[in-house]
C-alpha atoms as a PDB file:
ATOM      1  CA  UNK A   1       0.000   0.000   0.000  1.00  0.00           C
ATOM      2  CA  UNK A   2       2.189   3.338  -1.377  1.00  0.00           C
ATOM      3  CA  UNK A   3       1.024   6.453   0.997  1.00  0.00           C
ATOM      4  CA  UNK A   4       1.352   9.330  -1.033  1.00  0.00           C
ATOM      5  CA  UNK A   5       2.119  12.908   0.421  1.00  0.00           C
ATOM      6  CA  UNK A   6       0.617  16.022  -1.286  1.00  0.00           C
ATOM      7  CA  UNK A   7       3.184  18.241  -2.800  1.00  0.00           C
ATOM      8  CA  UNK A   8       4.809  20.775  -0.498  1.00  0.00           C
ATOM      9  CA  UNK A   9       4.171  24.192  -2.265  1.00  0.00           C
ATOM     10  CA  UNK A  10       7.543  26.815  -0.938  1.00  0.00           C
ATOM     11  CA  UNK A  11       6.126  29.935   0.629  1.00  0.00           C
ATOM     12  CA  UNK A  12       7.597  32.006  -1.846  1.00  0.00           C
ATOM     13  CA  UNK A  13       5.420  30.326  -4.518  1.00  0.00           C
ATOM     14  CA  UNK A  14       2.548  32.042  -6.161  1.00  0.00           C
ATOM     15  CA  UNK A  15      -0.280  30.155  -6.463  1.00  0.00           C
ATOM     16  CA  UNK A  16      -2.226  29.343  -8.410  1.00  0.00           C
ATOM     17  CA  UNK A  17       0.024  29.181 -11.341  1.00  0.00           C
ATOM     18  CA  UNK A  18      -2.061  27.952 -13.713  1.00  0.00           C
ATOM     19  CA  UNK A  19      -3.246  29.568 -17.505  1.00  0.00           C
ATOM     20  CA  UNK A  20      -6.587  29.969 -15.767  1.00  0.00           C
ATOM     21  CA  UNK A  21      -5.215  31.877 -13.267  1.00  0.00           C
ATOM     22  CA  UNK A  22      -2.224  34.220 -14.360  1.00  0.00           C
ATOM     23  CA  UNK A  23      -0.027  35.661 -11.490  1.00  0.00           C
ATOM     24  CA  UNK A  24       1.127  38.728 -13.136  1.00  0.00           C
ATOM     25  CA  UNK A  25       4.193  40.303 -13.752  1.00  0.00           C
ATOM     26  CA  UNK A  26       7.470  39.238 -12.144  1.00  0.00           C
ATOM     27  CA  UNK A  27       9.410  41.721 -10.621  1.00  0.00           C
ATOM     28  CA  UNK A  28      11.282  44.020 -13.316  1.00  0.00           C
ATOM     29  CA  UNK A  29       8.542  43.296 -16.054  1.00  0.00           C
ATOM     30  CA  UNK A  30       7.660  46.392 -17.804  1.00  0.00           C
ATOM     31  CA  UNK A  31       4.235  47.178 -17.260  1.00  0.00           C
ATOM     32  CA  UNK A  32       1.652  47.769 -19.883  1.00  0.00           C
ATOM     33  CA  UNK A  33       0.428  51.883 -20.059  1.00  0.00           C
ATOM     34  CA  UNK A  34      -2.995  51.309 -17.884  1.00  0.00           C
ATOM     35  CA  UNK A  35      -5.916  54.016 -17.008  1.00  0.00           C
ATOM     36  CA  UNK A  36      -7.198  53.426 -13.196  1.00  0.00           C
ATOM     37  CA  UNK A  37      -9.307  55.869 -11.063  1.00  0.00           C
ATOM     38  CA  UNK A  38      -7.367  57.056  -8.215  1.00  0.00           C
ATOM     39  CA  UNK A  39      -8.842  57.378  -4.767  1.00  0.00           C
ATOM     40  CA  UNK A  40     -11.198  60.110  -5.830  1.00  0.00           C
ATOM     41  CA  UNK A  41     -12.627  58.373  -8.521  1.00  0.00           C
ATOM     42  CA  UNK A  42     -10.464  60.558 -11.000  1.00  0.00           C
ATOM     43  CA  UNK A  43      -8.814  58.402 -13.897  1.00  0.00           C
ATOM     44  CA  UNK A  44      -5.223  58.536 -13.598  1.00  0.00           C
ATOM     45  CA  UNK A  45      -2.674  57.171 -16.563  1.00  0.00           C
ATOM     46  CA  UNK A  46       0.129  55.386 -15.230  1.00  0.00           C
ATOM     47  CA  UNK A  47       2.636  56.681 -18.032  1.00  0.00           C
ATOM     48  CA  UNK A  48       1.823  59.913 -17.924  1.00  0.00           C
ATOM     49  CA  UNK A  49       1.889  59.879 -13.377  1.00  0.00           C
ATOM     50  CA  UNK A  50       4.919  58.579 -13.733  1.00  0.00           C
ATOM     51  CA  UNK A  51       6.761  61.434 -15.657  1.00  0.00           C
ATOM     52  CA  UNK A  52       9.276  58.676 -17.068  1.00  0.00           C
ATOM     53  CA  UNK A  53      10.350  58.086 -13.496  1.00  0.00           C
ATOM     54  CA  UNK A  54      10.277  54.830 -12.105  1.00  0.00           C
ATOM     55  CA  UNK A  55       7.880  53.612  -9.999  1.00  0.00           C
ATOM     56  CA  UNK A  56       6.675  51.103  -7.646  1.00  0.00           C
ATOM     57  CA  UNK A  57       3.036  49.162  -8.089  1.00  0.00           C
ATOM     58  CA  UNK A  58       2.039  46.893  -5.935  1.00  0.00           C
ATOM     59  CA  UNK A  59      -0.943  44.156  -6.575  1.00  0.00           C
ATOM     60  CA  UNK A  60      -3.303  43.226  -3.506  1.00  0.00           C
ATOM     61  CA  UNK A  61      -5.152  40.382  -3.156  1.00  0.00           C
ATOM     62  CA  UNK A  62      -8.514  40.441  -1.574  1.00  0.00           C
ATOM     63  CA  UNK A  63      -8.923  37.496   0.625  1.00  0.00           C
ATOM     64  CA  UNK A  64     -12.533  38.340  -0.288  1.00  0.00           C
ATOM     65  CA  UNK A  65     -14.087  37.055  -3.784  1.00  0.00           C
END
């Protein structure tokens, strides 16, 4: 009788990494030009924020669906 044990997934791991379920870009990627509304509902351009300086986005995950 062979007892098999699940996969143990690192921490560091995104999951899922799957074609359904993309993980997005990996740090370094250039980033797409995007249009999002800011806090006050005003639409903001992400090139055009940015000036051609750098910039740092970061991608939360709602624990909530």
């Amino acid at each position: 009788m062979s007892t098999q044990q699940p996969e143990q997934v690192p921490a560091t791991r995104r999951m899922p990494a799957t074609d359904d379920f993309p993980t997005g870009p990996a740090v370094g990627e250039t980033l797409p030009d995007f249009t999002l509304p800011d806090q006050r509902g005003e639409q903001v351009n992400f090139t055009k924020a940015r000036e051609g300086k750098r910039a740092l986005v970061v991608f939360q995950r709602s624990t909530r669906w």
